[in-house]
N, C-alpha and C. Protein backbone atom coordinates (compact mmCIF):
# COMPACT_ATOMS: atom_id res chain seq x y z
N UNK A 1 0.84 -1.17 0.00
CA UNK A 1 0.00 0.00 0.00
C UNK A 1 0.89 1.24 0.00
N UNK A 2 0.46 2.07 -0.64
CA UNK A 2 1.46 3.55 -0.68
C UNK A 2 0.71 4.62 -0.46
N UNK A 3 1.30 5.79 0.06
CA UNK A 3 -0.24 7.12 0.37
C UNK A 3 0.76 8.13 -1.00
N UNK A 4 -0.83 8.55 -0.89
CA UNK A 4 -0.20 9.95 -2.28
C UNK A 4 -0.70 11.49 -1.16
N UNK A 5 0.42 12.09 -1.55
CA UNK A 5 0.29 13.18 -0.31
C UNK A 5 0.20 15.19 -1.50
N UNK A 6 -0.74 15.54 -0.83
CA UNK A 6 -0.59 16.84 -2.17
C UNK A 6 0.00 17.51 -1.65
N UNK A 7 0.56 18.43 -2.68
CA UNK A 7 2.00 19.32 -2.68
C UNK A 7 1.30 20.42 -3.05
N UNK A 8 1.29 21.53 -2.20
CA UNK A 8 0.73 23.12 -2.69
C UNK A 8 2.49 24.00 -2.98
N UNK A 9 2.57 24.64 -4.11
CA UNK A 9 3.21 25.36 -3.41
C UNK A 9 3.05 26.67 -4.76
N UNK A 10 3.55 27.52 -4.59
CA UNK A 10 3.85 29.08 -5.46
C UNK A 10 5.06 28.63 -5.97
N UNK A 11 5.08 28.88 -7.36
CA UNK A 11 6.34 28.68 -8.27
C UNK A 11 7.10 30.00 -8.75
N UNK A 12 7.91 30.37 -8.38
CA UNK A 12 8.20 31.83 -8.83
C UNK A 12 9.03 31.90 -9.75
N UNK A 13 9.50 30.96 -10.50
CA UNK A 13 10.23 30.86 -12.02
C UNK A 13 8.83 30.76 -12.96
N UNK A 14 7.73 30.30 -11.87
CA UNK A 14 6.84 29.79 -13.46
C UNK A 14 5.70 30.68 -13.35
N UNK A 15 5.21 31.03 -12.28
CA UNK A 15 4.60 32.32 -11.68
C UNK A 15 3.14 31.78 -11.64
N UNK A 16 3.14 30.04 -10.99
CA UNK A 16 2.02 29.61 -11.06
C UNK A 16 1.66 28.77 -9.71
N UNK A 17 0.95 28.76 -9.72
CA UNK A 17 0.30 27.59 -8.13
C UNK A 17 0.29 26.66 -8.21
N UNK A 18 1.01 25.60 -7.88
CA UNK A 18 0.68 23.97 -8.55
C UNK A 18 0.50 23.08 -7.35
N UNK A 19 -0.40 22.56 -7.83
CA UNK A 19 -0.67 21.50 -6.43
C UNK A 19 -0.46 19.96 -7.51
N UNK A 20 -0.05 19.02 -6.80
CA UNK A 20 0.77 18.04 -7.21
C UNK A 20 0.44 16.76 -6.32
N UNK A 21 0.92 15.68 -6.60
CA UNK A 21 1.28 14.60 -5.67
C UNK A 21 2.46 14.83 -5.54
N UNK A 22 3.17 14.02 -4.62
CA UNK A 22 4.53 14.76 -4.00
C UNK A 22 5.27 14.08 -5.27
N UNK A 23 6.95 14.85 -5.38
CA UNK A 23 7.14 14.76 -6.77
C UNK A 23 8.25 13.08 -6.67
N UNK A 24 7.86 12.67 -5.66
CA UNK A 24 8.61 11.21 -5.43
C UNK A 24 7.69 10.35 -6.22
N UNK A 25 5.87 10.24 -5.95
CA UNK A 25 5.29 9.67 -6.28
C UNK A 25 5.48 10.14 -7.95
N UNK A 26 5.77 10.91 -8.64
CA UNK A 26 5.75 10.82 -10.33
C UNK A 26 6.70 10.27 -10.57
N UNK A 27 6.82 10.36 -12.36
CA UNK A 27 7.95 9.76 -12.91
C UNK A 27 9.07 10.29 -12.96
N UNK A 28 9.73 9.70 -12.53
CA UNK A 28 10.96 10.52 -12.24
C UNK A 28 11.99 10.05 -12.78
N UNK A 29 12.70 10.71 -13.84
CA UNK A 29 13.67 10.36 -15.09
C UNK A 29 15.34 10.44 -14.51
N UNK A 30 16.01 10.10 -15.24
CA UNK A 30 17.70 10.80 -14.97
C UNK A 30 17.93 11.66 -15.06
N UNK A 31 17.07 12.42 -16.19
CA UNK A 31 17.02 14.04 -16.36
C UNK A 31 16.73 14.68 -15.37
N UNK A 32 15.64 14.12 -14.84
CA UNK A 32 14.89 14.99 -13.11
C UNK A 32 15.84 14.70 -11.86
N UNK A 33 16.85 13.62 -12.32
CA UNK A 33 17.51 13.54 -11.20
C UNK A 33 18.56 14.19 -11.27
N UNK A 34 19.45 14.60 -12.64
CA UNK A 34 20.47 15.70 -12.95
C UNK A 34 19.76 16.76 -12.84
N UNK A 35 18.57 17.44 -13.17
CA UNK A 35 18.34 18.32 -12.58
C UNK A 35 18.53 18.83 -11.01
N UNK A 36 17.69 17.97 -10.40
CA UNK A 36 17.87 17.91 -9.20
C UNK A 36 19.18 18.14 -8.11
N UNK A 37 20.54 17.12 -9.13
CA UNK A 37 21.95 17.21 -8.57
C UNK A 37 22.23 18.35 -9.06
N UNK A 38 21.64 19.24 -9.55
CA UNK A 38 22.01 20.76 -10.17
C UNK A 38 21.28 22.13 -8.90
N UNK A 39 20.58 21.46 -8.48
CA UNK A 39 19.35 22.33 -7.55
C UNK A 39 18.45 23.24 -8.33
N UNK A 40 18.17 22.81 -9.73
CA UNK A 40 17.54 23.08 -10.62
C UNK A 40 16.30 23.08 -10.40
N UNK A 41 15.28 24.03 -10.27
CA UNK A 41 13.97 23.94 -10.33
C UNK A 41 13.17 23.88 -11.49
N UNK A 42 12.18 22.54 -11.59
CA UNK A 42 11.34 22.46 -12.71
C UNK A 42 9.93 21.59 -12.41
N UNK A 43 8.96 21.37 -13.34
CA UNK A 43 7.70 20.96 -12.95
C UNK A 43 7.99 19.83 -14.07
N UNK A 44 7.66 18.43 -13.61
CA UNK A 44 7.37 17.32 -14.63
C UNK A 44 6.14 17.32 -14.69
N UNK A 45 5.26 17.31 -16.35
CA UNK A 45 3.84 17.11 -16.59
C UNK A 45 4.05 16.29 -17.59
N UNK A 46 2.92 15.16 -16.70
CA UNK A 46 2.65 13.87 -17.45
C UNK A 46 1.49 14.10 -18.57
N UNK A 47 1.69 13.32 -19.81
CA UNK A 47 1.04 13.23 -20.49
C UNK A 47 0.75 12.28 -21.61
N UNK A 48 -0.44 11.49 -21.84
CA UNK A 48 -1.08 10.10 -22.42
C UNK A 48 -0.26 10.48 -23.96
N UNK A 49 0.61 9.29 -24.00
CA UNK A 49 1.48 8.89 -25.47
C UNK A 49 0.56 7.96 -26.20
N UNK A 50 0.32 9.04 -27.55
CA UNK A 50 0.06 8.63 -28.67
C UNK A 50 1.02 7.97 -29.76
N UNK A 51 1.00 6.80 -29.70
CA UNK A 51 2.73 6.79 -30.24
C UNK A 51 2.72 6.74 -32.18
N UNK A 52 1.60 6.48 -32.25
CA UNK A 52 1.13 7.17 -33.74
C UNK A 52 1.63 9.13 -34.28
N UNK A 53 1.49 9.70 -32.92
CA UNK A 53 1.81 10.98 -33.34
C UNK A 53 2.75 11.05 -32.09
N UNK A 54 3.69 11.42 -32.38
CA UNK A 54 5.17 11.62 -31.72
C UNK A 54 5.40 13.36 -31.64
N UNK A 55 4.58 14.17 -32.48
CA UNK A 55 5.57 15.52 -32.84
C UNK A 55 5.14 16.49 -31.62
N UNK A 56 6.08 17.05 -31.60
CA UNK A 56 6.03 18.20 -31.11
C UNK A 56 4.95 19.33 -30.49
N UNK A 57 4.46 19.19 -31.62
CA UNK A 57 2.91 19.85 -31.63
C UNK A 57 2.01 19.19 -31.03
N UNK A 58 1.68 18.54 -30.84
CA UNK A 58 0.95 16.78 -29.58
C UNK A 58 1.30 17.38 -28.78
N UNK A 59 2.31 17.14 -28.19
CA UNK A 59 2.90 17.15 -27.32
C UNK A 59 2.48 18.18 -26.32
N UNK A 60 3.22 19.68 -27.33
CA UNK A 60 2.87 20.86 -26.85
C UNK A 60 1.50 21.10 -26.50
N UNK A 61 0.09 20.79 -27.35
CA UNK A 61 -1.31 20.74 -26.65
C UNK A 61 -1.59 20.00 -25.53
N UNK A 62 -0.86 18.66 -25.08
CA UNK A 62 -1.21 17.78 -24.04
C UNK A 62 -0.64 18.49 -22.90
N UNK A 63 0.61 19.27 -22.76
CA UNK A 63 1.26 20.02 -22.14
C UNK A 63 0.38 21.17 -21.68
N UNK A 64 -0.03 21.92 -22.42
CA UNK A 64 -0.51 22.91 -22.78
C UNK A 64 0.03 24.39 -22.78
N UNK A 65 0.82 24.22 -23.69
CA UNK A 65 2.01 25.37 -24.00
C UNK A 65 2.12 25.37 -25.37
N UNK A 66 2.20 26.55 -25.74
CA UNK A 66 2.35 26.59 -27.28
C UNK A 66 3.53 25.77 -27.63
N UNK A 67 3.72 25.85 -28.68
CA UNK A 67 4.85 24.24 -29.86
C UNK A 67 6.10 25.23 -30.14
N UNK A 68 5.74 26.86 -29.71
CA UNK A 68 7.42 27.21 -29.90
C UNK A 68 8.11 27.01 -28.70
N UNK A 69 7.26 26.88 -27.45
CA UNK A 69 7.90 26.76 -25.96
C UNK A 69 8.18 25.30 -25.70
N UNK A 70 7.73 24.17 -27.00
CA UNK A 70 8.03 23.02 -26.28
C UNK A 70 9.61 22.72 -27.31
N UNK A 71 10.46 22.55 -26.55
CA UNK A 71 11.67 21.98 -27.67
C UNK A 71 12.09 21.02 -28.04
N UNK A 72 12.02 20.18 -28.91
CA UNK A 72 12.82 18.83 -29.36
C UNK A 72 14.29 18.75 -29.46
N UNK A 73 14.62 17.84 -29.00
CA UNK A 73 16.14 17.36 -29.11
C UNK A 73 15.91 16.15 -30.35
N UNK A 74 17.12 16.83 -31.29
CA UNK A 74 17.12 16.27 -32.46
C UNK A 74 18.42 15.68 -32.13
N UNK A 75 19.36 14.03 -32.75
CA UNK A 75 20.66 13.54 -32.68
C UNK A 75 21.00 14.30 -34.21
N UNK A 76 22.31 14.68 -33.92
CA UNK A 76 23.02 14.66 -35.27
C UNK A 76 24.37 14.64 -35.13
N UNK A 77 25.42 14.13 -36.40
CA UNK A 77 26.50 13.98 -36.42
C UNK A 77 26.90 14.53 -37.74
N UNK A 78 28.47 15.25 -37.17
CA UNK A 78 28.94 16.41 -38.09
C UNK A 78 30.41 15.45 -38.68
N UNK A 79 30.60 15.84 -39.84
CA UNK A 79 31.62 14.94 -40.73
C UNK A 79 33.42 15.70 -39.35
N UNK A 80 33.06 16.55 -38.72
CA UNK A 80 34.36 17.04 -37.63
C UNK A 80 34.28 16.62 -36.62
N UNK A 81 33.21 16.65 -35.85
CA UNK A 81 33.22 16.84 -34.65
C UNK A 81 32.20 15.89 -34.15
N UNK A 82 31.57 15.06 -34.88
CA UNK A 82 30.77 14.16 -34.54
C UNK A 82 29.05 13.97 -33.90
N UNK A 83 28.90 13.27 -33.12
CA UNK A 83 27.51 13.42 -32.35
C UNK A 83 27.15 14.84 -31.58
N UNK A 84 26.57 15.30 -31.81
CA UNK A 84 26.17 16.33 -31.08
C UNK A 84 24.33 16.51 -30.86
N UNK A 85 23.68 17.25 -29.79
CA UNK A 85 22.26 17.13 -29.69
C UNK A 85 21.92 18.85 -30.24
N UNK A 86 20.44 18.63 -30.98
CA UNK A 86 20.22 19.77 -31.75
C UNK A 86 19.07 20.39 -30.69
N UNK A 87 18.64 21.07 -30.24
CA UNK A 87 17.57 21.37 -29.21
C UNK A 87 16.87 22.65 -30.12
N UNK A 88 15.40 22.43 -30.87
CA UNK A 88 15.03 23.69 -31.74
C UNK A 88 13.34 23.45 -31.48
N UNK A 89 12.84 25.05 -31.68
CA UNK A 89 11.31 24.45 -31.44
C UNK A 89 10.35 23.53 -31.89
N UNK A 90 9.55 23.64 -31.18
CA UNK A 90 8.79 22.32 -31.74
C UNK A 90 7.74 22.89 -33.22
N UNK A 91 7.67 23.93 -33.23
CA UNK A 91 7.45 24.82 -34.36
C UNK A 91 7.77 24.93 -35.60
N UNK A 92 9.04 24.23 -35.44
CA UNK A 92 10.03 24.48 -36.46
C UNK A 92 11.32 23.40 -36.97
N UNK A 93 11.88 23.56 -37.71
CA UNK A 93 12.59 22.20 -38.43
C UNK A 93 14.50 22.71 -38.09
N UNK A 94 15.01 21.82 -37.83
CA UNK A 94 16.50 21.60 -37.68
C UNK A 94 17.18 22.76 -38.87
N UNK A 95 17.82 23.37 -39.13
CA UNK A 95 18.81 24.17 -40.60
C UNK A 95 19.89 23.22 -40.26
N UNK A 96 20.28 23.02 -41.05
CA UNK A 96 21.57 21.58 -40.75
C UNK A 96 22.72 22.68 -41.18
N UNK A 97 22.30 23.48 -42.22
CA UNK A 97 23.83 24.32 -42.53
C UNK A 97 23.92 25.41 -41.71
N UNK A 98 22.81 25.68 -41.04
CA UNK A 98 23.68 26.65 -39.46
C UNK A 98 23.72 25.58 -38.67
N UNK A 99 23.58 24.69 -38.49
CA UNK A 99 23.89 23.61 -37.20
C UNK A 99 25.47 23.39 -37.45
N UNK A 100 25.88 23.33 -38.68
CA UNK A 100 27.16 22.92 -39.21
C UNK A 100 27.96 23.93 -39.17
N UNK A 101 27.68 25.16 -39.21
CA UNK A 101 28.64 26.28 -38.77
C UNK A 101 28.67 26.26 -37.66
N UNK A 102 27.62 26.52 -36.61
CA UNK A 102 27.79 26.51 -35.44
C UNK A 102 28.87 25.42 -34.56
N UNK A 103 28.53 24.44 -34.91
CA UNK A 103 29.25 23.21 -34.51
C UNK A 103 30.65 22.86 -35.10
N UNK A 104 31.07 23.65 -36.20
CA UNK A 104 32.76 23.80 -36.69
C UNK A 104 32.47 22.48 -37.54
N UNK A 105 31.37 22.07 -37.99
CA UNK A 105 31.21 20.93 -39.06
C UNK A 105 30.91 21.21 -40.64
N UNK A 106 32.04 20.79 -41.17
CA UNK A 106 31.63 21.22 -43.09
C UNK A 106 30.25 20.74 -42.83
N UNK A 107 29.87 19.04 -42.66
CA UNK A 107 28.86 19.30 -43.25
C UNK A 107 28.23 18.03 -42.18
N UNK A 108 26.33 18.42 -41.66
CA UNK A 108 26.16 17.41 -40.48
C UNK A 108 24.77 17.40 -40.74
N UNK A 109 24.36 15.71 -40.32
CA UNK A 109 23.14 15.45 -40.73
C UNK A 109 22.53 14.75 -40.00
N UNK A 110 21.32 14.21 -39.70
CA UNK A 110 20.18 13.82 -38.32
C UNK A 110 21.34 12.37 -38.32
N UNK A 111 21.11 11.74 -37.51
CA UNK A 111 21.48 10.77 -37.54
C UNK A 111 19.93 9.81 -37.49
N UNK A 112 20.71 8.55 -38.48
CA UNK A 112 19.20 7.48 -38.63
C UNK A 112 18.05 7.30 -37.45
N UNK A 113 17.39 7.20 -37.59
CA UNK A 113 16.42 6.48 -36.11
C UNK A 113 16.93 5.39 -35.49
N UNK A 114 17.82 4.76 -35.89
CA UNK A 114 18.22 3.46 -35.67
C UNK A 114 19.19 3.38 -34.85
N UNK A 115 19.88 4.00 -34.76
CA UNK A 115 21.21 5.04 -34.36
C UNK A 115 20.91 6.04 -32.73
N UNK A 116 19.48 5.98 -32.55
CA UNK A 116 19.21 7.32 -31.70
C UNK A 116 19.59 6.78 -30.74
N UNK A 117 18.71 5.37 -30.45
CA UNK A 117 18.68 4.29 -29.02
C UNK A 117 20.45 4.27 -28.38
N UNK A 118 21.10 3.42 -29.47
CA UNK A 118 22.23 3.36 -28.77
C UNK A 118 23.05 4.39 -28.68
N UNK A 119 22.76 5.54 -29.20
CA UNK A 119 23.78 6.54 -28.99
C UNK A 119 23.33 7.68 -27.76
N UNK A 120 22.37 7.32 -27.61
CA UNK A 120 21.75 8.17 -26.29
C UNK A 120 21.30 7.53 -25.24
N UNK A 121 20.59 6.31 -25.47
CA UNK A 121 20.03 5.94 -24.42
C UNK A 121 18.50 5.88 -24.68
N UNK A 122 18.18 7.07 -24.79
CA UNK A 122 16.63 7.27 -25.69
C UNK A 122 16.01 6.97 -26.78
N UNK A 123 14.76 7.00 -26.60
CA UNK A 123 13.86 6.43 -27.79
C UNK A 123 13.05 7.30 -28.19
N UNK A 124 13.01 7.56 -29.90
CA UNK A 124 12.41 8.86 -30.40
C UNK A 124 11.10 9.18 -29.36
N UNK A 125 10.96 10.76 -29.51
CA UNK A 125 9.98 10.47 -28.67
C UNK A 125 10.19 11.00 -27.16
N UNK A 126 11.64 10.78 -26.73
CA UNK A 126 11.86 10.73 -25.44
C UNK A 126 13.04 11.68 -25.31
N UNK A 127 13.90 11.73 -26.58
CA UNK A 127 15.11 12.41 -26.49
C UNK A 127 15.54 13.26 -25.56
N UNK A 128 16.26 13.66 -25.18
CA UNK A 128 16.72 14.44 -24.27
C UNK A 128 18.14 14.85 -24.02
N UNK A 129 18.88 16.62 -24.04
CA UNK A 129 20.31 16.07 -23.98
C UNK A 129 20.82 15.80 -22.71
N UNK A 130 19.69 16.18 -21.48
CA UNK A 130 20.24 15.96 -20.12
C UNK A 130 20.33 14.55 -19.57
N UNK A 131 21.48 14.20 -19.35
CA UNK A 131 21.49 12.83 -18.93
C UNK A 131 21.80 11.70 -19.48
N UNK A 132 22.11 12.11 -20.80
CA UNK A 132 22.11 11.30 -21.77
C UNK A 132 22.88 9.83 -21.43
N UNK A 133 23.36 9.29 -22.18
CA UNK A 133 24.29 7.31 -22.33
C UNK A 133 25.42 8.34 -22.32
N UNK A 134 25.67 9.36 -22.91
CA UNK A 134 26.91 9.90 -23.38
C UNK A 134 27.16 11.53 -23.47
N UNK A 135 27.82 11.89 -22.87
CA UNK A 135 27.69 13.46 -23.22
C UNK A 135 28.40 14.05 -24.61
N UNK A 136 27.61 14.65 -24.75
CA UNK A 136 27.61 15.29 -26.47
C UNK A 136 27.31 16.47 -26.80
N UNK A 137 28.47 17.22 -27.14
CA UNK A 137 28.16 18.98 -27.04
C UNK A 137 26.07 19.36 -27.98
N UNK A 138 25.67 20.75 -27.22
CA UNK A 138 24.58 20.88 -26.91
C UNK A 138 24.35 21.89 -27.82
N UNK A 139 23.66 22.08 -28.91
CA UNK A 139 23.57 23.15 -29.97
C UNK A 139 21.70 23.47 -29.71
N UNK A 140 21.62 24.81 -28.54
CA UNK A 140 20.00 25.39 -28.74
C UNK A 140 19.77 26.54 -29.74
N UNK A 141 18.68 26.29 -30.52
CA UNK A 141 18.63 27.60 -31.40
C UNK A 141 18.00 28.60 -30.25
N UNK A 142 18.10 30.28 -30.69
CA UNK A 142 18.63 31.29 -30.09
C UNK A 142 17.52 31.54 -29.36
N UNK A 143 15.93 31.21 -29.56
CA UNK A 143 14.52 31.55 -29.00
C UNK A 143 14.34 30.90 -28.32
N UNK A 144 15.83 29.96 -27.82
CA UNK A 144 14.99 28.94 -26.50
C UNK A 144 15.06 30.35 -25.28
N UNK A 145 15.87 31.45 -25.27
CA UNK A 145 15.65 32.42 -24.20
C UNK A 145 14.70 33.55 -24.73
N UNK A 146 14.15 33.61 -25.31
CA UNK A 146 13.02 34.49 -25.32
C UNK A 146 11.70 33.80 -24.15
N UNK A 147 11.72 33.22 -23.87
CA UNK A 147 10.21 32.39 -22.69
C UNK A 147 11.18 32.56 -21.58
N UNK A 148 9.91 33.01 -20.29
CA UNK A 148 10.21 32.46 -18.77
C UNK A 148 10.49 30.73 -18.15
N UNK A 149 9.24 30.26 -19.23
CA UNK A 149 9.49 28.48 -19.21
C UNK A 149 9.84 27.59 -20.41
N UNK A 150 10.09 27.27 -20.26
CA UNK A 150 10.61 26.32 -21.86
C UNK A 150 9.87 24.64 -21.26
N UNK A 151 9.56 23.76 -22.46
CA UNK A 151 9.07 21.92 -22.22
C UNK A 151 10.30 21.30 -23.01
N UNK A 152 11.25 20.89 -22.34
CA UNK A 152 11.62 19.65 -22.85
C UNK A 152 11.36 18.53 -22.58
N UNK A 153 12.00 17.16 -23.06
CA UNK A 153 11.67 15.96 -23.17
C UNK A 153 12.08 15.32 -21.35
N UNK A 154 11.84 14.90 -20.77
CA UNK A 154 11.94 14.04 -19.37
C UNK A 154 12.79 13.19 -19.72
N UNK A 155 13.46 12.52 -21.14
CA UNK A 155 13.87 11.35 -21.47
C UNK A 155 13.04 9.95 -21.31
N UNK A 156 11.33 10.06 -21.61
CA UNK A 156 10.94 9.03 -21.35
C UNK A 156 9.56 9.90 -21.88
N UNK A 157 8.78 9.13 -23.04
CA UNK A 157 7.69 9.51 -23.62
C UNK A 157 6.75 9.45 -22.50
N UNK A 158 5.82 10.51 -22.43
CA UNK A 158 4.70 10.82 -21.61
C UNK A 158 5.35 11.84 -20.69
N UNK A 159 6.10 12.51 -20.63
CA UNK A 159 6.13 13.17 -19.33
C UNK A 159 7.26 14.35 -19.62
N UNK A 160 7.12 15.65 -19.68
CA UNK A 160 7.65 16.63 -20.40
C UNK A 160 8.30 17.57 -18.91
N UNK A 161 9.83 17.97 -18.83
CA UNK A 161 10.13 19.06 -17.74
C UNK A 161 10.10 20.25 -18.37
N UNK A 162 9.38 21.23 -17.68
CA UNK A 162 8.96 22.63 -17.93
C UNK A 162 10.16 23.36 -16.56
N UNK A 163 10.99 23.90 -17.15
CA UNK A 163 11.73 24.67 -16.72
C UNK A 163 12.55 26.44 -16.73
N UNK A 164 13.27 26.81 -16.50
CA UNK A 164 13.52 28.31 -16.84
C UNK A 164 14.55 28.21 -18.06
N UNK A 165 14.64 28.57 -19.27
CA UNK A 165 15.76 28.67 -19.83
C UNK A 165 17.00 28.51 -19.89
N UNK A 166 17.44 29.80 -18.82
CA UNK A 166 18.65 29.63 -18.34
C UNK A 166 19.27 28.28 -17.54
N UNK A 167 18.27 27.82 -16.75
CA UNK A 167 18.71 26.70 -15.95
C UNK A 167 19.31 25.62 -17.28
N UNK A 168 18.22 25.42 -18.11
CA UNK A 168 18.35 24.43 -19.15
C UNK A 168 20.02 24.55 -19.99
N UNK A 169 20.01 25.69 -20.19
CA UNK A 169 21.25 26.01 -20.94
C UNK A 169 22.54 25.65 -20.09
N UNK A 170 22.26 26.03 -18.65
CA UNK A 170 23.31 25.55 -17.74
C UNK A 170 23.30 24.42 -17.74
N UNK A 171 22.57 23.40 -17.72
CA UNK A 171 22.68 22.07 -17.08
C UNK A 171 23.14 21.46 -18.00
N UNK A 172 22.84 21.42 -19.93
CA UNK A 172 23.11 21.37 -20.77
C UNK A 172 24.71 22.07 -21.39
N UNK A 173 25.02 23.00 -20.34
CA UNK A 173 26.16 23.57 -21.10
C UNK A 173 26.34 24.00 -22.47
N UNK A 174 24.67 23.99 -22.90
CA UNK A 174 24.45 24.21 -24.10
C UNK A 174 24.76 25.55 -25.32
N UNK A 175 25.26 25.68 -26.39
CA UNK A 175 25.86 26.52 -27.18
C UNK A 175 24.66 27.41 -28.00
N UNK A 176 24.68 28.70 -27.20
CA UNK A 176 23.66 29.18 -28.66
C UNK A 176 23.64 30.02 -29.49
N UNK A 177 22.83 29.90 -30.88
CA UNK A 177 22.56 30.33 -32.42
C UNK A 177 21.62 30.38 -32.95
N UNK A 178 21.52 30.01 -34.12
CA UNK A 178 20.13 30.47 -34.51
C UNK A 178 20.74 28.77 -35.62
N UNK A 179 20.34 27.89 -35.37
CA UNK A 179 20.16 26.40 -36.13
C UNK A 179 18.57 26.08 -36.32
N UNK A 180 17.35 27.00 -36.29
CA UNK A 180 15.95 26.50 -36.68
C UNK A 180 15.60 27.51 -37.99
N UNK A 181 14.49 26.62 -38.49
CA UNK A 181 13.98 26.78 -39.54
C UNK A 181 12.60 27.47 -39.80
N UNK A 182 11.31 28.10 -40.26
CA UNK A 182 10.19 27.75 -40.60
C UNK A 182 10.36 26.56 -41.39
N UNK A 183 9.21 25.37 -41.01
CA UNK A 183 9.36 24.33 -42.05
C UNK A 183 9.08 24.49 -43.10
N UNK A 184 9.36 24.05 -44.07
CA UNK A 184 9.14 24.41 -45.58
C UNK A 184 7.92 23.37 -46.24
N UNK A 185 7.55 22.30 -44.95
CA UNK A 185 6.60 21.48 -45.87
C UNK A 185 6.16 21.39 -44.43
N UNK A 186 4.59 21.29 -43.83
CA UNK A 186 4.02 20.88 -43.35
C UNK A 186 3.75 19.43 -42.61
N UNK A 187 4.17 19.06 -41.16
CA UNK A 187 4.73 17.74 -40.42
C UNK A 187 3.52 17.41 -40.05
């Protein structure tokens, strides 16, 4: 038998009231736990995986945050410098030839689906660069700091961390530019 105990409290990064089960009883990822070894404050929100629709935009409505505040971590590898994680809105599509300047790579491209599992740990869907199997320099395009909160991935489909920007960029050590796109064809 287990008790579920509610959690009130005022969020002042997110500027909201959240009452919760205590955050032991949720899912709690490697990401939430590097967060955590960071003293990083963030909110995990669970949400029912459609695994027919994976994108971004899902995501972001189940969340309920617009699709430029939720960000995907894309894998890619540069013909220099190798694996690296792409972090761009969910709005919007990877530019591989600013990813490739940015990253000191002539020239760098998604890496297969096949490829994601063992090189991260994760499964599309779940990506994430915090925590990863492997650390791998961190390329965010430049509007992940325009928002107070940003949604990335938990590293585990259904369950998204909503956090402050800055924290993200710290924990990530992440590099930023401008590597996103408008998509040019409709996802």
């Amino acid at each position: 038998m287990f008790h579920l105990r509610l959690v009130y409290a005022y969020d002042e990064v997110l500027r909201v009231w959240k009452i919760s089960f205590d955050p032991g009883d949720r899912m709690k990822t490697n990401a939430a736990r590097l967060l955590d070894s960071l003293s990083i404050r963030y909110e995990i929100r669970e949400y029912e995986v459609d695994p027919e629709d994976l994108s971004a935009e899902s995501v972001a409505a189940k969340v309920g945050m617009p699709a430029e505040q939720v960000f995907k971590t894309l894998v890619a590898r540069g013909d220099r410098n190798g694996v690296c994680f792409a972090v761009v809105p969910g709005d919007q599509q990877l530019d591989l030839k600013a990813l490739a300047k940015l990253s000191g790579d002539k020239h760098i491209d998604t890496v297969p689906l096949k490829d994601v599992q063992p090189l991260t740990g994760y499964v599309r869907g779940g990506v994430t660069a915090l925590a990863a199997k492997k650390s791998y320099p961190v390329y965010a395009d430049e509007t992940i700091e325009l928002f107070d909160a940003i949604s990335v991935s938990s590293g585990a489909r259904g369950a998204q961390l909503i956090l402050a920007p800055a924290d993200y960029l710290r924990a990530t050590n992440a590099t930023v530019g401008v590597i996103a796109k408008t998509r040019s064809v409709p996802q």
